[in-house]
PDB file of N, CA and C in Angstrom:
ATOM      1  N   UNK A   1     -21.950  10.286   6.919  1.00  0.00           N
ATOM      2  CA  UNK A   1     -22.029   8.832   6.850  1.00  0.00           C
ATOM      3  C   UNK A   1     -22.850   8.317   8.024  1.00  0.00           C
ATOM      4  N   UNK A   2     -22.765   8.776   9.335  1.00  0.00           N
ATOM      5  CA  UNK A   2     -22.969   8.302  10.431  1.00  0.00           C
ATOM      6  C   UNK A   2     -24.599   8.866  10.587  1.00  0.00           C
ATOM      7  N   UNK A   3     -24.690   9.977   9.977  1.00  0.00           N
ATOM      8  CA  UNK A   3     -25.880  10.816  10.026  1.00  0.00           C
ATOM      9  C   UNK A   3     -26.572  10.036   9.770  1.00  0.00           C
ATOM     10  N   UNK A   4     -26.320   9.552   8.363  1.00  0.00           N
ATOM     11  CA  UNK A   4     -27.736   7.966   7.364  1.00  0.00           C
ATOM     12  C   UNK A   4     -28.309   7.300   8.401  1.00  0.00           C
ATOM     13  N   UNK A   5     -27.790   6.919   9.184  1.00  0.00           N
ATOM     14  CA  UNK A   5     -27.913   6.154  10.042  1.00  0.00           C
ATOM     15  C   UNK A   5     -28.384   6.038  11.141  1.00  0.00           C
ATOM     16  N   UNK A   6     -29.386   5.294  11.269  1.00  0.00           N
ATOM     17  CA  UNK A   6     -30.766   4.978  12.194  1.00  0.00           C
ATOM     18  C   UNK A   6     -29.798   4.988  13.693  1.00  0.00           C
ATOM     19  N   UNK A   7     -30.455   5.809  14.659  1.00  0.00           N
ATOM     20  CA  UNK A   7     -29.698   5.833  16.397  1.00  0.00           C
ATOM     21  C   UNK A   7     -29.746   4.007  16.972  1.00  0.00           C
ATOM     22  N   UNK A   8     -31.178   3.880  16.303  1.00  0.00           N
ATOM     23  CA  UNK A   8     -31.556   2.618  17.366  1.00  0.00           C
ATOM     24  C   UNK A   8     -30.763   1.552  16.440  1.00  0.00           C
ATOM     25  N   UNK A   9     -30.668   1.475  15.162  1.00  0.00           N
ATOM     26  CA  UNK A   9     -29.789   0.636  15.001  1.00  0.00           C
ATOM     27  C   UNK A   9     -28.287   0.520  15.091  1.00  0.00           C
ATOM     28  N   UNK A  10     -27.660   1.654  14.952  1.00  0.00           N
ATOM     29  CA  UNK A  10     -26.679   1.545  16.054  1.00  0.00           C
ATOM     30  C   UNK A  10     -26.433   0.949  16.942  1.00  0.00           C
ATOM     31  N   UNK A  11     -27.296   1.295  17.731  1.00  0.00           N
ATOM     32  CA  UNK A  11     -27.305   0.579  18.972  1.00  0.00           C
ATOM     33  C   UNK A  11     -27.490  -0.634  19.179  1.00  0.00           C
ATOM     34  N   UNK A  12     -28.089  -0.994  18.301  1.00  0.00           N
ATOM     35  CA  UNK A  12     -28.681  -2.715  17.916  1.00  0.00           C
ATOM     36  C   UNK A  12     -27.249  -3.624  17.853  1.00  0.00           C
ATOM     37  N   UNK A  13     -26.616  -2.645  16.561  1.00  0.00           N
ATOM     38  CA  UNK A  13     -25.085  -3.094  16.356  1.00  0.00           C
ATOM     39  C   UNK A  13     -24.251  -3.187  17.136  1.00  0.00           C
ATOM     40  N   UNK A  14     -24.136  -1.973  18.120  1.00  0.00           N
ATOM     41  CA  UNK A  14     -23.257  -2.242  19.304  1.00  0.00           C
ATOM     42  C   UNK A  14     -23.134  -3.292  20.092  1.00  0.00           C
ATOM     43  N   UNK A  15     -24.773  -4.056  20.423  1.00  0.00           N
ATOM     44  CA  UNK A  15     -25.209  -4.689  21.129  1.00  0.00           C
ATOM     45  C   UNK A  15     -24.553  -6.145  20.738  1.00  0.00           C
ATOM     46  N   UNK A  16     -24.858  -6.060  19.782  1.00  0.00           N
ATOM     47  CA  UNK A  16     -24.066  -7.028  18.751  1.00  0.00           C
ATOM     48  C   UNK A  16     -25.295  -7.833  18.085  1.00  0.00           C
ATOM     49  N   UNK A  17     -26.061  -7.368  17.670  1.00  0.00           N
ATOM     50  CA  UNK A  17     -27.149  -7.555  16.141  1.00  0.00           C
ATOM     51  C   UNK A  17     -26.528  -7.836  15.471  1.00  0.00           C
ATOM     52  N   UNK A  18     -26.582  -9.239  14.808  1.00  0.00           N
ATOM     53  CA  UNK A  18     -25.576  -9.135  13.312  1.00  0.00           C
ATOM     54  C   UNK A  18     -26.622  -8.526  12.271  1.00  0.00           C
ATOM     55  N   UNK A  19     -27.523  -9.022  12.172  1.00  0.00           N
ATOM     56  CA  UNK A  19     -28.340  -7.952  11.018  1.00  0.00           C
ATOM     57  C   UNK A  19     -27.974  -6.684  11.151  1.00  0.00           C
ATOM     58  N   UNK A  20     -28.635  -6.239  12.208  1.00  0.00           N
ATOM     59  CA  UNK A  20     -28.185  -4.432  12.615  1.00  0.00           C
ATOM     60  C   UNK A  20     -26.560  -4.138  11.772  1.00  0.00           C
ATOM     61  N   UNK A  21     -25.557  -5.191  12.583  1.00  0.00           N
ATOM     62  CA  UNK A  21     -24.232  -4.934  12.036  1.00  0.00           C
ATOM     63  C   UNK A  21     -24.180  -4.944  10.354  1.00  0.00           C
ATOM     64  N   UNK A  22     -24.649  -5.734  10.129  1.00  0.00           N
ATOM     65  CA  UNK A  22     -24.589  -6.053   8.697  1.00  0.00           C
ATOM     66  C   UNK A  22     -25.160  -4.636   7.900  1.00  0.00           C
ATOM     67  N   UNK A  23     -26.133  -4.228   8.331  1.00  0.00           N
ATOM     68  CA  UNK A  23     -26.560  -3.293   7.678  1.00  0.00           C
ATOM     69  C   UNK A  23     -26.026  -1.988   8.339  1.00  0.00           C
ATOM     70  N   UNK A  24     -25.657  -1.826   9.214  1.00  0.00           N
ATOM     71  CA  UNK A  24     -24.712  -0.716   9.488  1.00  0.00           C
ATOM     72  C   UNK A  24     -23.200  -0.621   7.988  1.00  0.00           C
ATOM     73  N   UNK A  25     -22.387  -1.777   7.982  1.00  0.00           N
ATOM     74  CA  UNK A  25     -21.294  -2.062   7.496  1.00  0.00           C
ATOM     75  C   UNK A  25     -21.458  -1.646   6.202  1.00  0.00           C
ATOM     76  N   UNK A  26     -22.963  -2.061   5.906  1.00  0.00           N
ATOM     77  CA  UNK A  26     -23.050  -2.411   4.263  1.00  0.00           C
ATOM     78  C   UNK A  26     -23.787  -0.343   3.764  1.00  0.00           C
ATOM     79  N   UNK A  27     -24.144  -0.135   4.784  1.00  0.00           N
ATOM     80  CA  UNK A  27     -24.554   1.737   4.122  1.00  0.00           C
ATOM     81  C   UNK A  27     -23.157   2.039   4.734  1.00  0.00           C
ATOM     82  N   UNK A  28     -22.121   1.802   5.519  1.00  0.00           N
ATOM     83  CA  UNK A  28     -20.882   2.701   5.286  1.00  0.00           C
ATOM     84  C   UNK A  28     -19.837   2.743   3.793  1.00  0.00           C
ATOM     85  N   UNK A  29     -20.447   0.814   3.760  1.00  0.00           N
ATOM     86  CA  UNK A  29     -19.343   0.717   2.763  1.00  0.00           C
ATOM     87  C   UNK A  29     -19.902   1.316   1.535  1.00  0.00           C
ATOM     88  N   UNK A  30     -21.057   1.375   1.565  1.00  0.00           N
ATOM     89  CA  UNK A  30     -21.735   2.010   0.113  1.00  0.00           C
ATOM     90  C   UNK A  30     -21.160   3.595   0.460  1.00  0.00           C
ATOM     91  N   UNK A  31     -21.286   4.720   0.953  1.00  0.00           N
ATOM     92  CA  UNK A  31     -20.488   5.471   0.970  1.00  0.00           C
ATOM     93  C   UNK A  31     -19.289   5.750   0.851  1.00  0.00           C
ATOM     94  N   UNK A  32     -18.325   4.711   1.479  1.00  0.00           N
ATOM     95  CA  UNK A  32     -17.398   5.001   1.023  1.00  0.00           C
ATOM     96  C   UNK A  32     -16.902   4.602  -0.276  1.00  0.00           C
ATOM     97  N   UNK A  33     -17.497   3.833  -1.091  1.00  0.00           N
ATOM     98  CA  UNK A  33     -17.299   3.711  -2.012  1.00  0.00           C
ATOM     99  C   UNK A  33     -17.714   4.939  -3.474  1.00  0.00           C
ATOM    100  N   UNK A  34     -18.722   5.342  -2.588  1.00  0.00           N
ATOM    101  CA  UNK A  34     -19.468   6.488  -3.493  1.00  0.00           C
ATOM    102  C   UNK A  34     -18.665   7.810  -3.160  1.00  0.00           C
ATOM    103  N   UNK A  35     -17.704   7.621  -2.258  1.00  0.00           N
ATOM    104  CA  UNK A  35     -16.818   9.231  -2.032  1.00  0.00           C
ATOM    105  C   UNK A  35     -15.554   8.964  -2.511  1.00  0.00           C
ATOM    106  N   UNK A  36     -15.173   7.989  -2.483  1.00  0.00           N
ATOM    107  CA  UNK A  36     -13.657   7.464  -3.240  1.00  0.00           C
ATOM    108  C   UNK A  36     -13.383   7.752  -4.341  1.00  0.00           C
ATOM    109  N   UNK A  37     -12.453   8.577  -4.811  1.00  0.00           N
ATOM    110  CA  UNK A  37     -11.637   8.546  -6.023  1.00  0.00           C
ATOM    111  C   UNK A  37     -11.007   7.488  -6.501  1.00  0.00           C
ATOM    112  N   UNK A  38     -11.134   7.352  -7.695  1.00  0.00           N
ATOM    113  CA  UNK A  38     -10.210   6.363  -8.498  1.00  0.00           C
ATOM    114  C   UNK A  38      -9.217   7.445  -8.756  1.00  0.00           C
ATOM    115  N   UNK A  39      -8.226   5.858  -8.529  1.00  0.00           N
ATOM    116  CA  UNK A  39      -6.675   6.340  -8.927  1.00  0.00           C
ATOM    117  C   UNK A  39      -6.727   6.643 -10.691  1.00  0.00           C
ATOM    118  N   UNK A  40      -6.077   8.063 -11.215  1.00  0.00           N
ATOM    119  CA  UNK A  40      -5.432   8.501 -11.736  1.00  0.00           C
ATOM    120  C   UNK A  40      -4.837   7.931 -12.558  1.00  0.00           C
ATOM    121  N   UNK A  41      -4.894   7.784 -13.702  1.00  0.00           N
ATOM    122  CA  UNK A  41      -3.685   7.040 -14.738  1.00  0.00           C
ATOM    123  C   UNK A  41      -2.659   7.692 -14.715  1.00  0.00           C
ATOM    124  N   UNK A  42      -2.102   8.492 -14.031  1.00  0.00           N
ATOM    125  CA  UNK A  42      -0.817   8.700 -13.811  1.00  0.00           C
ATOM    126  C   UNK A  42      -0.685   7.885 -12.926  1.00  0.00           C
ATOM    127  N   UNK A  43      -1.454   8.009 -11.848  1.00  0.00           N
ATOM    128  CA  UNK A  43      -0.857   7.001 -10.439  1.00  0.00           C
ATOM    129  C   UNK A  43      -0.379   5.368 -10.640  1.00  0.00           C
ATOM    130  N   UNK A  44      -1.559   5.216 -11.752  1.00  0.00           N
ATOM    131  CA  UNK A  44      -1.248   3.318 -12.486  1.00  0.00           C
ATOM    132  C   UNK A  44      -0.089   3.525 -13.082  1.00  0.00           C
ATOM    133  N   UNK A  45       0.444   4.420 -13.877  1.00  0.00           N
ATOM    134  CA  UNK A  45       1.847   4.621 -14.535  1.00  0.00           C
ATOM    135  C   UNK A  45       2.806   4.803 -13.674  1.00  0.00           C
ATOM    136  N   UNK A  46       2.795   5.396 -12.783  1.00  0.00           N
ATOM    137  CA  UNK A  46       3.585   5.520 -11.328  1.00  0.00           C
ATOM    138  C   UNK A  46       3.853   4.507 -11.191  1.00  0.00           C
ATOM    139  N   UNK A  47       3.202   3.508 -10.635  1.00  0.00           N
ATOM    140  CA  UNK A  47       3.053   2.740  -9.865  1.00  0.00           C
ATOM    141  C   UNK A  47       3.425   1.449 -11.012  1.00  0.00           C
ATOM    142  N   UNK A  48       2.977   1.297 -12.219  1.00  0.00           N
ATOM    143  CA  UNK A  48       3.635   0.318 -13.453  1.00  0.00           C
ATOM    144  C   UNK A  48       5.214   0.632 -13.311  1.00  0.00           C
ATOM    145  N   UNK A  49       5.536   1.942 -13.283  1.00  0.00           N
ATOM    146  CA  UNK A  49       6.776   2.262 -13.542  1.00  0.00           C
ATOM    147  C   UNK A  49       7.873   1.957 -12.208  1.00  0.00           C
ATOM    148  N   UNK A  50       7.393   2.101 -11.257  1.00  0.00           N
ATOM    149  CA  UNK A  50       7.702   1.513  -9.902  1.00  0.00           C
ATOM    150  C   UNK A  50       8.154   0.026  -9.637  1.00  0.00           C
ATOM    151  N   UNK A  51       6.867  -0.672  -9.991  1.00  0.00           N
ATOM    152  CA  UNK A  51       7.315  -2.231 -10.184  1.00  0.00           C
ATOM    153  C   UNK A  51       8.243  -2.566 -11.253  1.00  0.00           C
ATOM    154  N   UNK A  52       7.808  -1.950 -12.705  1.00  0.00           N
ATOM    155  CA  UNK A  52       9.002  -2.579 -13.489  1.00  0.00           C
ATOM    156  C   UNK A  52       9.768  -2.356 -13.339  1.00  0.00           C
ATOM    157  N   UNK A  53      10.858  -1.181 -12.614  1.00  0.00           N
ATOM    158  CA  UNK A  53      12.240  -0.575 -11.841  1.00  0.00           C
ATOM    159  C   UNK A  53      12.494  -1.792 -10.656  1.00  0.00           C
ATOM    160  N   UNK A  54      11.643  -2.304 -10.166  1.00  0.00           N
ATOM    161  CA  UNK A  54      12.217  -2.987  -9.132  1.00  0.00           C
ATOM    162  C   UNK A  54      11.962  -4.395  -9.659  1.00  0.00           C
ATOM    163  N   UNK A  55      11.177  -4.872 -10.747  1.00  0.00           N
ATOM    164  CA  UNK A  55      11.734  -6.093 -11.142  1.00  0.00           C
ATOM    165  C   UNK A  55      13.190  -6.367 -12.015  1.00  0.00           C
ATOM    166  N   UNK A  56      13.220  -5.395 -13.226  1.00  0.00           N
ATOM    167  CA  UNK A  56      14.590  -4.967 -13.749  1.00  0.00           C
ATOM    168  C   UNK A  56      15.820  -4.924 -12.665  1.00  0.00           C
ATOM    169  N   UNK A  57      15.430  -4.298 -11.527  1.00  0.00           N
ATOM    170  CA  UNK A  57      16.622  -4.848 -10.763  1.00  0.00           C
ATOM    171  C   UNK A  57      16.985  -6.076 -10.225  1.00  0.00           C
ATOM    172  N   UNK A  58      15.744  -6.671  -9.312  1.00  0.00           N
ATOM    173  CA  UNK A  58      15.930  -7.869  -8.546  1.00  0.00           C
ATOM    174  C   UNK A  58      16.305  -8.868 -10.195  1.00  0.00           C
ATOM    175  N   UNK A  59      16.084  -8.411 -11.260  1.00  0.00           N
ATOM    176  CA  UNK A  59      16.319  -9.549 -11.927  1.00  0.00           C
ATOM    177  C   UNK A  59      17.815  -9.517 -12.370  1.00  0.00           C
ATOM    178  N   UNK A  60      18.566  -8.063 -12.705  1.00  0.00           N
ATOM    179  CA  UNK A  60      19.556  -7.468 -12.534  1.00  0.00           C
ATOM    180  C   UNK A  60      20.718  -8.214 -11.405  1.00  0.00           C
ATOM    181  N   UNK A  61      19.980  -8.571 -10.593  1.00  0.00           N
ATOM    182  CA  UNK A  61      20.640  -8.899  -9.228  1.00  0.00           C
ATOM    183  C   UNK A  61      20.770 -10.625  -9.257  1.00  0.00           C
ATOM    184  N   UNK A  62      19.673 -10.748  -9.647  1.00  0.00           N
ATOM    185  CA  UNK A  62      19.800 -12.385  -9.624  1.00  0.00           C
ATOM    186  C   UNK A  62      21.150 -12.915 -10.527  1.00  0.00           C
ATOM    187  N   UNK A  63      21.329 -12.325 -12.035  1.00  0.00           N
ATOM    188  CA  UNK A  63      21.580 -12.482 -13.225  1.00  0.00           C
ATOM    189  C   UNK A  63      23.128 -12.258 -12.880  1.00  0.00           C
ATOM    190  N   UNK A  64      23.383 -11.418 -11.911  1.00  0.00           N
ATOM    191  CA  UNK A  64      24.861 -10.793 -11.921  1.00  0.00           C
ATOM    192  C   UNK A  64      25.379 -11.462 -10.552  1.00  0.00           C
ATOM    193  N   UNK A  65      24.544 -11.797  -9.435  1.00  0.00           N
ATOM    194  CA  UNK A  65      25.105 -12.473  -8.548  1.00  0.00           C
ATOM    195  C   UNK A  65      26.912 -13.377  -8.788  1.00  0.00           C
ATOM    196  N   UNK A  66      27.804 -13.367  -7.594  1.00  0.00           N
ATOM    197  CA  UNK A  66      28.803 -14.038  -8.092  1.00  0.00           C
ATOM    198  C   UNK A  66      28.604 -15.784  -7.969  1.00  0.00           C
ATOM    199  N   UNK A  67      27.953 -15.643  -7.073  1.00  0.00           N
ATOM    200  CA  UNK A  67      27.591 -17.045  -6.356  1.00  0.00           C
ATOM    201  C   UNK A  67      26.340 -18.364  -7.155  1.00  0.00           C
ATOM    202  N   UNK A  68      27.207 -19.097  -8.169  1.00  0.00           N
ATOM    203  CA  UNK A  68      25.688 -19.944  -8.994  1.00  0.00           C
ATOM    204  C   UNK A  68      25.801 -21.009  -8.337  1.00  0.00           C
ATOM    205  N   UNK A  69      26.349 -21.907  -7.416  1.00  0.00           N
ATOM    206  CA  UNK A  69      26.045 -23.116  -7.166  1.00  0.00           C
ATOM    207  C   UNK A  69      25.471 -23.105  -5.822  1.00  0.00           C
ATOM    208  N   UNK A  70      25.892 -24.452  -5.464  1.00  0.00           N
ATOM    209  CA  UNK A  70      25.156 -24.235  -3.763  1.00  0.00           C
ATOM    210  C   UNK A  70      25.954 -23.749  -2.857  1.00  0.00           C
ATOM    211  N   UNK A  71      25.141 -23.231  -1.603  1.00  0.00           N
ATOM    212  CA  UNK A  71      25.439 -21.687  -0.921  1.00  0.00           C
ATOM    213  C   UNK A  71      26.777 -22.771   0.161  1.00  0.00           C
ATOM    214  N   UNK A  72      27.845 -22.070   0.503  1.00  0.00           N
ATOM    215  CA  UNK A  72      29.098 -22.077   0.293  1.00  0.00           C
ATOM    216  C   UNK A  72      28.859 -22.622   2.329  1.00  0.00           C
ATOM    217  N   UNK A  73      29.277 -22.689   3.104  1.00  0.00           N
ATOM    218  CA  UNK A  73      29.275 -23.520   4.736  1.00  0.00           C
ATOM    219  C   UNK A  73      29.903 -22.131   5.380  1.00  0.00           C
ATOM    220  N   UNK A  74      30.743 -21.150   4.971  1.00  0.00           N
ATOM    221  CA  UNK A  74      31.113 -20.308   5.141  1.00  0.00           C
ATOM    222  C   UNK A  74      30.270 -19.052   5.106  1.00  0.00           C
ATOM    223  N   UNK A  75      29.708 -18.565   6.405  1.00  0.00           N
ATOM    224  CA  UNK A  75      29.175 -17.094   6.455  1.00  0.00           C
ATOM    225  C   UNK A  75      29.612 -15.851   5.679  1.00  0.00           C
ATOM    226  N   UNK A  76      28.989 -15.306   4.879  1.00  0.00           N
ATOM    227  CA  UNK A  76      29.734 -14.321   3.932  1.00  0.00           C
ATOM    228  C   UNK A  76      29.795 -12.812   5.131  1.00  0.00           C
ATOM    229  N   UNK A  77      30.664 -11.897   4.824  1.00  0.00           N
ATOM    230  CA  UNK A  77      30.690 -10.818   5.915  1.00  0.00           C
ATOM    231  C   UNK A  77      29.755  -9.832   5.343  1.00  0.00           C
ATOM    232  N   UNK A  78      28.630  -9.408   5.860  1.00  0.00           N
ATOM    233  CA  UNK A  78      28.092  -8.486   6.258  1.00  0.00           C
ATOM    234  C   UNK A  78      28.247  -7.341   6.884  1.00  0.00           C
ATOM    235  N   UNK A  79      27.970  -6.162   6.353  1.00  0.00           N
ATOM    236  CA  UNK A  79      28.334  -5.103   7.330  1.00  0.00           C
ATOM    237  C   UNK A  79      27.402  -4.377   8.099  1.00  0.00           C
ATOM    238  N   UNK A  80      25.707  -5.053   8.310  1.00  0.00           N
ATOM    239  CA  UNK A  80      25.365  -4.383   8.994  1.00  0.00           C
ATOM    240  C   UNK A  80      24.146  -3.522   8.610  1.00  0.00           C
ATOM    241  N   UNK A  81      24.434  -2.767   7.883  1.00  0.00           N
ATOM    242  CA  UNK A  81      23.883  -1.859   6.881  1.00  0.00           C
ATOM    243  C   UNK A  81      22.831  -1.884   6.238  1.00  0.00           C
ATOM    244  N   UNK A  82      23.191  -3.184   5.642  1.00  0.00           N
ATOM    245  CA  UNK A  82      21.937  -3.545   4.369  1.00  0.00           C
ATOM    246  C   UNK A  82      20.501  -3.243   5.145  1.00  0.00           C
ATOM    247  N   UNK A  83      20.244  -3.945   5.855  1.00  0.00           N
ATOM    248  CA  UNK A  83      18.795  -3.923   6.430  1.00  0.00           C
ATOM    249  C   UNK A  83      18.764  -2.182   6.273  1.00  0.00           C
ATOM    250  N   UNK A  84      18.985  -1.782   7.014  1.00  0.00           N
ATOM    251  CA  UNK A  84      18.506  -0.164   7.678  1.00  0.00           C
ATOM    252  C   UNK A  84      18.570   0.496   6.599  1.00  0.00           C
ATOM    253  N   UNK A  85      19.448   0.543   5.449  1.00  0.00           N
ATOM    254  CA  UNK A  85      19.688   1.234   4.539  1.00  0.00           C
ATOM    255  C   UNK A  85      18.475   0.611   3.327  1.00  0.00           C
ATOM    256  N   UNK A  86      18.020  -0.716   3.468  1.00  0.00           N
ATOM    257  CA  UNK A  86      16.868  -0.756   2.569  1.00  0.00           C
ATOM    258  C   UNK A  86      15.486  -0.014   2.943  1.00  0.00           C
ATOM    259  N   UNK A  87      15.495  -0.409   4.419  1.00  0.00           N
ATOM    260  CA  UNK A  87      14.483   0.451   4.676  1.00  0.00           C
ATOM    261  C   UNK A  87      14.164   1.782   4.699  1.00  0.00           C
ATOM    262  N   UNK A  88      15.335   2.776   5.056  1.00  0.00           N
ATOM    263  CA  UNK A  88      15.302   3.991   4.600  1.00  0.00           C
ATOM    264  C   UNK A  88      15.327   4.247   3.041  1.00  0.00           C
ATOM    265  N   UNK A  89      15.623   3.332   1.925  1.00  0.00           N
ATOM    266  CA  UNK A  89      15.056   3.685   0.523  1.00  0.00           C
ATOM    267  C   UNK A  89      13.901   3.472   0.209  1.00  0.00           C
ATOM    268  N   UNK A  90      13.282   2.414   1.207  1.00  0.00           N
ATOM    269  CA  UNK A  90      11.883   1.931   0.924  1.00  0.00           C
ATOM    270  C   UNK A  90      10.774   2.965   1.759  1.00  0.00           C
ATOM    271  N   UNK A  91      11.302   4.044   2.676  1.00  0.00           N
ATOM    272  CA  UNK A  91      10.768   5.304   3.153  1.00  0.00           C
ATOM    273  C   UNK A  91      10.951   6.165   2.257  1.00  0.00           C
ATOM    274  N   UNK A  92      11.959   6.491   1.811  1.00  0.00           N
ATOM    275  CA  UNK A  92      11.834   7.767   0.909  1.00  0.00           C
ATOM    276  C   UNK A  92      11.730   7.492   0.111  1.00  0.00           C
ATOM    277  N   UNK A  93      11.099   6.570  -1.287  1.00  0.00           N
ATOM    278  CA  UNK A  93      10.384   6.209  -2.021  1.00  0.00           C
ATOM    279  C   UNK A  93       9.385   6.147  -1.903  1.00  0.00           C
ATOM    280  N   UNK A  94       8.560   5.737  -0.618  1.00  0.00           N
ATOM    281  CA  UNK A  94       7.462   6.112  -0.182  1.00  0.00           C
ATOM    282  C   UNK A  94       6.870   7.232  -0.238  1.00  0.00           C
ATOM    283  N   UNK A  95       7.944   7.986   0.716  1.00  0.00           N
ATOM    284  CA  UNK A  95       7.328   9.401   0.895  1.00  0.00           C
ATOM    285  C   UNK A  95       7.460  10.181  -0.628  1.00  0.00           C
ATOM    286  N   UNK A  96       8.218  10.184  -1.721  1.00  0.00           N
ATOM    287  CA  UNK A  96       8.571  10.606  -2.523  1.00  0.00           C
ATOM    288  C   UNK A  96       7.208  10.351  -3.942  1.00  0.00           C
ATOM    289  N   UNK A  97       6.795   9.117  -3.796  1.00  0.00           N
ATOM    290  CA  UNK A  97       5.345   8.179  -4.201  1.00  0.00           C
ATOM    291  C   UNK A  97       4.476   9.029  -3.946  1.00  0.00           C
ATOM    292  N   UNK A  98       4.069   9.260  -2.346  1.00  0.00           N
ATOM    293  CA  UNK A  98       2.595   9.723  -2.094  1.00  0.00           C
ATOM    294  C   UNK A  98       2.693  11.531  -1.774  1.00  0.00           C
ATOM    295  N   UNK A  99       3.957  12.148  -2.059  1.00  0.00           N
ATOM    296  CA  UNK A  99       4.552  13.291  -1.854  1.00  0.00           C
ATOM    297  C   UNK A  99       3.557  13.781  -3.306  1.00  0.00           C
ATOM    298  N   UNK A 100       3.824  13.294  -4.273  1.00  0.00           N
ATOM    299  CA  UNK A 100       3.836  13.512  -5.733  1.00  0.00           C
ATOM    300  C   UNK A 100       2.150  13.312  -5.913  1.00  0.00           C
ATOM    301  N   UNK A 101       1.597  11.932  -5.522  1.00  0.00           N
ATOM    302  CA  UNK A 101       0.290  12.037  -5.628  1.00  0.00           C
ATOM    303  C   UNK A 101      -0.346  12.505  -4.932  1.00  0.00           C
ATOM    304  N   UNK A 102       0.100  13.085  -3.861  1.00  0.00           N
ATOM    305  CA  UNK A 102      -0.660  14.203  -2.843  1.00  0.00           C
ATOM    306  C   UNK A 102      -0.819  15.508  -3.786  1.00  0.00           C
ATOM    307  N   UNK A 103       0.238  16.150  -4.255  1.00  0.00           N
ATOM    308  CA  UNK A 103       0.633  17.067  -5.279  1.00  0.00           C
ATOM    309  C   UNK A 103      -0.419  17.168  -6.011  1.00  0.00           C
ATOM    310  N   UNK A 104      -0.690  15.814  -6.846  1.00  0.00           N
ATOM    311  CA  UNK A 104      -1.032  16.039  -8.239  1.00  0.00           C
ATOM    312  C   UNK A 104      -2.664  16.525  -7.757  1.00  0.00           C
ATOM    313  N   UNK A 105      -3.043  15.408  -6.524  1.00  0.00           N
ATOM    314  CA  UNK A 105      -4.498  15.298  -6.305  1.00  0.00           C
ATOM    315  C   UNK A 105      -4.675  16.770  -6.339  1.00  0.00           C
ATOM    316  N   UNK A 106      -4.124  17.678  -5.432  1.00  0.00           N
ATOM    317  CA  UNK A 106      -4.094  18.954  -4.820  1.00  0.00           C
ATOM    318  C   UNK A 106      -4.396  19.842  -5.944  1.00  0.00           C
ATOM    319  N   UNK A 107      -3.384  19.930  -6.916  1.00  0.00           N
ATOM    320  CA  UNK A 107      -3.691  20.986  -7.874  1.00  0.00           C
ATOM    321  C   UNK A 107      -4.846  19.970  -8.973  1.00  0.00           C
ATOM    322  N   UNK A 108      -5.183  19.509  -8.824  1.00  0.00           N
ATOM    323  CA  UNK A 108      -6.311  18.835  -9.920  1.00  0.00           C
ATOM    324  C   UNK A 108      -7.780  19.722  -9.299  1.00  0.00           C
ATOM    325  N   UNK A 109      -7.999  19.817  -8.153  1.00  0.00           N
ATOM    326  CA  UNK A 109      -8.911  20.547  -7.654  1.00  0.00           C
ATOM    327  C   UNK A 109      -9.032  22.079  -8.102  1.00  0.00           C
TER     328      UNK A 109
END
């Protein structure tokens, strides 16, 4: 990528050339666009199947809530938990996500 690319304009860019910059930006981004894979129609199905699981719930959640009127002057008890414990599902769903499309990319080669 860096090779394409003229020394002195570099340097131009560094300097802070906006042309120079501009045309530095615009042959990286053309590369990287020309080395990028498109996602996989599995990965769009993944990833369809991902969101509709988590709208089915939050809607799940809304629908079943005990609480329909207005929110009550009284603090409900909390234990604490919730936070840390969403975020560790929202990690290993993660990792479990790009675990799988790391996978797939791997043996597709």
């Amino acid at each position: 990528m860096a090779a394409a690319l003229d020394p002195d304009l570099l340097d131009r860019a560094r300097r802070g050339d906006r042309a120079a910059v501009d045309t530095v930006l615009a042959t990286m981004s053309a590369s990287t666009r020309a080395s990028r894979a498109r996602p996989s129609r599995r990965a769009w199905r993944l990833a369809l199947v991902a969101g509709a699981l988590g709208l089915i719930g939050f809607t799940l959640l809304l629908l079943t809530s005990s609480s329909h009127g207005p929110p009550s002057s009284t603090p409900s008890a909390t234990t604490g938990r919730d936070f840390p414990f969403g975020i560790l599902m929202g990690l290993v769903a993660g990792v479990a996500i790009g675990w799988t499309l790391g996978r797939s990319r791997r043996d597709a080669r």
